[in-house]
PDB file of N, CA and C in Angstrom:
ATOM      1  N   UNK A   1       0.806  -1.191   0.000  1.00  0.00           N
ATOM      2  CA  UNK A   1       0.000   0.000   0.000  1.00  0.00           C
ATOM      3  C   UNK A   1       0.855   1.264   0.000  1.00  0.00           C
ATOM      4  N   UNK A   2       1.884   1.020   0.419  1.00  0.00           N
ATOM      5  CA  UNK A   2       2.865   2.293   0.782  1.00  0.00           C
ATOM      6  C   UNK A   2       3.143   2.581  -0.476  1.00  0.00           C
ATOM      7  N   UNK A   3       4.067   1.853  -1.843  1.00  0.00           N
ATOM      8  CA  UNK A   3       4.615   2.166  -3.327  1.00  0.00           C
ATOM      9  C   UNK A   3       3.084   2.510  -3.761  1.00  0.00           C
ATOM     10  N   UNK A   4       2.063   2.071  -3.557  1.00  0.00           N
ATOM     11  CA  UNK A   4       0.754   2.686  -4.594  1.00  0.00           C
ATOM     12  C   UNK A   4       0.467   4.289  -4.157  1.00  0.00           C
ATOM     13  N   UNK A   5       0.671   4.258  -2.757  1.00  0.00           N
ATOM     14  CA  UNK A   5       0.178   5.783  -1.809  1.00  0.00           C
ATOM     15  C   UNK A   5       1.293   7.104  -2.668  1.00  0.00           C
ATOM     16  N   UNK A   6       2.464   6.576  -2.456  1.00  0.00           N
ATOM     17  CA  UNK A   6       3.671   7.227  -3.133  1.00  0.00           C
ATOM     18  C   UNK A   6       3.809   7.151  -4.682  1.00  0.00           C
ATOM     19  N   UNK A   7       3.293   6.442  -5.342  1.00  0.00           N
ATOM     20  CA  UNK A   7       3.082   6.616  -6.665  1.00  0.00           C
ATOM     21  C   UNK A   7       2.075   7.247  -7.172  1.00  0.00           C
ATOM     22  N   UNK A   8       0.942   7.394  -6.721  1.00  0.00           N
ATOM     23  CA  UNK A   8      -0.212   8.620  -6.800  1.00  0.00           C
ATOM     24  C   UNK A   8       0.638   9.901  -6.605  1.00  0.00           C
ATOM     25  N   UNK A   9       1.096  10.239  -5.519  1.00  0.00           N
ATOM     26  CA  UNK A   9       2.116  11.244  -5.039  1.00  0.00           C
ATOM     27  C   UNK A   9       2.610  11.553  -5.815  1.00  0.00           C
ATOM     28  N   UNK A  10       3.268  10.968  -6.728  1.00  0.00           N
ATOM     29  CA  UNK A  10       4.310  11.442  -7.518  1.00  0.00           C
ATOM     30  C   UNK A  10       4.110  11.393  -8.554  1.00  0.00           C
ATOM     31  N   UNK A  11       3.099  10.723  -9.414  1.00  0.00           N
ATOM     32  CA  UNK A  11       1.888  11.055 -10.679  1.00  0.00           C
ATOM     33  C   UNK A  11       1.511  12.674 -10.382  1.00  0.00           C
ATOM     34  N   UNK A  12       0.596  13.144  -9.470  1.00  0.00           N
ATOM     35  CA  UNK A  12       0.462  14.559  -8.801  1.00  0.00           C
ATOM     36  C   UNK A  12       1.134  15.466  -9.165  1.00  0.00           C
ATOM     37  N   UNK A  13       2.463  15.181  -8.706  1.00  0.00           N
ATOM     38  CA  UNK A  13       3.776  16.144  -8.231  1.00  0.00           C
ATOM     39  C   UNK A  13       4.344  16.404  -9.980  1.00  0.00           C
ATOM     40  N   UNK A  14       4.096  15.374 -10.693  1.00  0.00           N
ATOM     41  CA  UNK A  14       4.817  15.257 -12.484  1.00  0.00           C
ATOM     42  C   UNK A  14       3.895  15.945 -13.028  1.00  0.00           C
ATOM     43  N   UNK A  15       2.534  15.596 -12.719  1.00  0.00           N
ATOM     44  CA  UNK A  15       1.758  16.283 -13.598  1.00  0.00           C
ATOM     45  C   UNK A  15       1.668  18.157 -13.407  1.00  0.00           C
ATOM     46  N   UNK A  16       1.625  18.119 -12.745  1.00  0.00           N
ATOM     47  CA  UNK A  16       1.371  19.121 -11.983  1.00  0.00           C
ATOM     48  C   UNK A  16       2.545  20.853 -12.755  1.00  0.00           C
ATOM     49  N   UNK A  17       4.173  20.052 -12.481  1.00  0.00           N
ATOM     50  CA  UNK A  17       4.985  20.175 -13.020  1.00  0.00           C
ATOM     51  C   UNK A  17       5.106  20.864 -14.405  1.00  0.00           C
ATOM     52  N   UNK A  18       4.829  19.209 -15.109  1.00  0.00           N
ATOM     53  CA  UNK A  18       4.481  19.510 -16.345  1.00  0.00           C
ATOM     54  C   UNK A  18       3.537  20.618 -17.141  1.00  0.00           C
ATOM     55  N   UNK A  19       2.485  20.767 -16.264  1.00  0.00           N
ATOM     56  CA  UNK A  19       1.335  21.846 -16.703  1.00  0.00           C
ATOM     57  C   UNK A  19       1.859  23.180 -16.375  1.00  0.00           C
ATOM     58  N   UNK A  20       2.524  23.762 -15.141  1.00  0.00           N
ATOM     59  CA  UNK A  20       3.304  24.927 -14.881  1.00  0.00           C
ATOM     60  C   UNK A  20       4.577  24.879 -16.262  1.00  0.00           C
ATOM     61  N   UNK A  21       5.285  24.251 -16.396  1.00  0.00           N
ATOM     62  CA  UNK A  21       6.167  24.208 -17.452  1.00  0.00           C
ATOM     63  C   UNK A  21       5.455  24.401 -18.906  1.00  0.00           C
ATOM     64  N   UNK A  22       4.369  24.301 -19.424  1.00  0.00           N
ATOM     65  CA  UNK A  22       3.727  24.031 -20.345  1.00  0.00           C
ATOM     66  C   UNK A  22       3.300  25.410 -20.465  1.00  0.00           C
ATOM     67  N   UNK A  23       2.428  26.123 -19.183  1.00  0.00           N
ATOM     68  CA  UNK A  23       1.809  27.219 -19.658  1.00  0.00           C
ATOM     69  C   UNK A  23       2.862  28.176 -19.410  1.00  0.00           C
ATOM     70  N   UNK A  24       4.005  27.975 -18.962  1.00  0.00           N
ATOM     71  CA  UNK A  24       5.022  29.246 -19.311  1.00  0.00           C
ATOM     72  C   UNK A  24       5.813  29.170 -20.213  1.00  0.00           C
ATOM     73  N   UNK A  25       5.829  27.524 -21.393  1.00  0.00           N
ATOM     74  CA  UNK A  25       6.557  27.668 -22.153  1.00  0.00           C
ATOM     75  C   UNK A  25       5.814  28.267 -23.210  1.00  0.00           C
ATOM     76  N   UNK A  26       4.360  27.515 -23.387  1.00  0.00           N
ATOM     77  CA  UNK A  26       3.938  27.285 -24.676  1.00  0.00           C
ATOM     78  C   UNK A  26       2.284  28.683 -24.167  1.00  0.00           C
ATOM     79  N   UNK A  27       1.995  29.288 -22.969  1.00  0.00           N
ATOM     80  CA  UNK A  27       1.174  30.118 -23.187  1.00  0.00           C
ATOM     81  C   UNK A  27      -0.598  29.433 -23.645  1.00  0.00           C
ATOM     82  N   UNK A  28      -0.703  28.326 -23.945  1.00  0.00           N
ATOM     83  CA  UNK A  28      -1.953  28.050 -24.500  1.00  0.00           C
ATOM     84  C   UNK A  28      -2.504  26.863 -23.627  1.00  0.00           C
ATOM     85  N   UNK A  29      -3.595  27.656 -23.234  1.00  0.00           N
ATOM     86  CA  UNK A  29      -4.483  26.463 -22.131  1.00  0.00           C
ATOM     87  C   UNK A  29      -4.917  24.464 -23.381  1.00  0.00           C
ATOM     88  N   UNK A  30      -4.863  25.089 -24.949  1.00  0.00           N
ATOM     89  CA  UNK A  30      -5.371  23.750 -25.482  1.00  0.00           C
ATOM     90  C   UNK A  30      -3.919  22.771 -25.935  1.00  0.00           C
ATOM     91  N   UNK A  31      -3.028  23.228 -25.928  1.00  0.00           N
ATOM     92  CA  UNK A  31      -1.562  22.294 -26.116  1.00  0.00           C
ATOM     93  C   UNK A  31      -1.415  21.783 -24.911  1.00  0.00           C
ATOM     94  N   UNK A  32      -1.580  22.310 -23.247  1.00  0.00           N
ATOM     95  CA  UNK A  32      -1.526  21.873 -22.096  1.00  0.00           C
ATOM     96  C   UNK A  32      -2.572  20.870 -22.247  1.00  0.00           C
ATOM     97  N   UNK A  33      -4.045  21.101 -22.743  1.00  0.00           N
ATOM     98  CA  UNK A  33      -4.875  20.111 -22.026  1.00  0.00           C
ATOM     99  C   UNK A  33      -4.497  19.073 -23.497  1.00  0.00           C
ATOM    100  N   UNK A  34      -4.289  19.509 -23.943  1.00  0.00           N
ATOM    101  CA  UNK A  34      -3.680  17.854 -24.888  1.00  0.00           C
ATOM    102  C   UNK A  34      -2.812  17.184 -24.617  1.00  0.00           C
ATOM    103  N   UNK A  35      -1.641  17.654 -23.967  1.00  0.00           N
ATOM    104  CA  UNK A  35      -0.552  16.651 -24.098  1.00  0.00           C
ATOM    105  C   UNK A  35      -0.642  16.172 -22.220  1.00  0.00           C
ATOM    106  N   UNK A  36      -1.606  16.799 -21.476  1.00  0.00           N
ATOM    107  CA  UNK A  36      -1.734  16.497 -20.585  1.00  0.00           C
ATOM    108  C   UNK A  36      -2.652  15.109 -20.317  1.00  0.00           C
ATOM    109  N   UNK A  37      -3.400  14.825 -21.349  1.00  0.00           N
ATOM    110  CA  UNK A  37      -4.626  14.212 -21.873  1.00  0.00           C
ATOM    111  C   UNK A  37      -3.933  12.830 -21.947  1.00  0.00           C
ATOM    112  N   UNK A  38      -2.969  13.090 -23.210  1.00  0.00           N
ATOM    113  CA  UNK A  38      -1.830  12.201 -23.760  1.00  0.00           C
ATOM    114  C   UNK A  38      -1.240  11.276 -22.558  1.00  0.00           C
ATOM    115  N   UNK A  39      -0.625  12.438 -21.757  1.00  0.00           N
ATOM    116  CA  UNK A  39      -0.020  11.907 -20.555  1.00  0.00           C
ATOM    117  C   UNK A  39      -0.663  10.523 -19.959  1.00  0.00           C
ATOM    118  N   UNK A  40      -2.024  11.458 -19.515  1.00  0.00           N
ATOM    119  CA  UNK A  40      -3.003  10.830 -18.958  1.00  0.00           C
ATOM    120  C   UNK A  40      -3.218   9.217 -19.488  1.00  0.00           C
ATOM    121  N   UNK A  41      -3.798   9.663 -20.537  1.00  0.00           N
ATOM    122  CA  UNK A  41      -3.778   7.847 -20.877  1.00  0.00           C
ATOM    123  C   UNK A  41      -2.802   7.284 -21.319  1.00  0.00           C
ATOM    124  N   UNK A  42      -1.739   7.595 -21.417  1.00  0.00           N
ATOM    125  CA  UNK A  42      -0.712   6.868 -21.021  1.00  0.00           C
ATOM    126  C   UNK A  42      -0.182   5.986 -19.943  1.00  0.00           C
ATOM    127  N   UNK A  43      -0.369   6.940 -18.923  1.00  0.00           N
ATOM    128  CA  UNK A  43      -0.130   6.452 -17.432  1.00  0.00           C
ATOM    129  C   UNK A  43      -1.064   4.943 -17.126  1.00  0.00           C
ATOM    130  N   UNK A  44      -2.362   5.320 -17.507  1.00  0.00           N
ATOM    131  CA  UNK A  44      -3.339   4.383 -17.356  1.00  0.00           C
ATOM    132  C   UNK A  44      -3.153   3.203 -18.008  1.00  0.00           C
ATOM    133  N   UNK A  45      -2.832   3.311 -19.209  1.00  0.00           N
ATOM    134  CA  UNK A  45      -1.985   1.918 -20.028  1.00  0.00           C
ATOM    135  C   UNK A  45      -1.446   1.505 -19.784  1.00  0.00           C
ATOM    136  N   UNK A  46      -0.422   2.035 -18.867  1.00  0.00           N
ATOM    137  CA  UNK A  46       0.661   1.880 -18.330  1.00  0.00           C
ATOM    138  C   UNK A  46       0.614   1.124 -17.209  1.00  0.00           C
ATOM    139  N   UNK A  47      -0.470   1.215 -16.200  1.00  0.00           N
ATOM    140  CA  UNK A  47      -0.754   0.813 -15.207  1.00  0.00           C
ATOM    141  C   UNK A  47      -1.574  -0.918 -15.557  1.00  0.00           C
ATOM    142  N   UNK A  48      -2.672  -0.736 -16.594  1.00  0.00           N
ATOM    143  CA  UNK A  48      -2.692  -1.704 -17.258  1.00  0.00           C
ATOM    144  C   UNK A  48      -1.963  -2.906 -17.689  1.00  0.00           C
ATOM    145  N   UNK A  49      -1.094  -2.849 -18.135  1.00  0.00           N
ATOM    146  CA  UNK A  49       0.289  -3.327 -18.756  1.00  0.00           C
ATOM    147  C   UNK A  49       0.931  -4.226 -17.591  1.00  0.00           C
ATOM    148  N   UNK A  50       1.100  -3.004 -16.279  1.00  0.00           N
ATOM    149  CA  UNK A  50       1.319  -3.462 -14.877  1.00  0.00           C
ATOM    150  C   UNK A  50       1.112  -4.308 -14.064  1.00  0.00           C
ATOM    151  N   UNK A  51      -0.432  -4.306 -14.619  1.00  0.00           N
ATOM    152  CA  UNK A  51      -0.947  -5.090 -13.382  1.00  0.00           C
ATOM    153  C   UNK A  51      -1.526  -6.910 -14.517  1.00  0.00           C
ATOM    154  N   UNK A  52      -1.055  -6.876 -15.725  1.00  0.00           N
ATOM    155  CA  UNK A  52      -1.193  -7.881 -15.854  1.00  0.00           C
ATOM    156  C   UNK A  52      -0.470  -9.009 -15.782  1.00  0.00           C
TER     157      UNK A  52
END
């Protein structure tokens, strides 16, 4: 339970990151929510992949 508690944590902490980095590089709320999107189901595939 502890690596799942801390891996939410730090999904959070990346994303989070990433979106501050995004709107001061790139200025546009729809390139953030896309590649944030991207991210997103990625992770989830990812987790997928994981747990089989």
């Amino acid at each position: 339970m502890v690596i799942e508690d801390a891996q939410t944590e730090i999904l959070v902490w990346v994303y989070t990151i990433v979106i501050i980095i995004f709107l001061i590089t790139f200025r546009s709320g729809r390139i953030m929510i896309f590649i944030i999107t991207l991210l997103t189901l990625t992770s989830i595939m990812n987790q997928g992949l994981m747990a089989v």
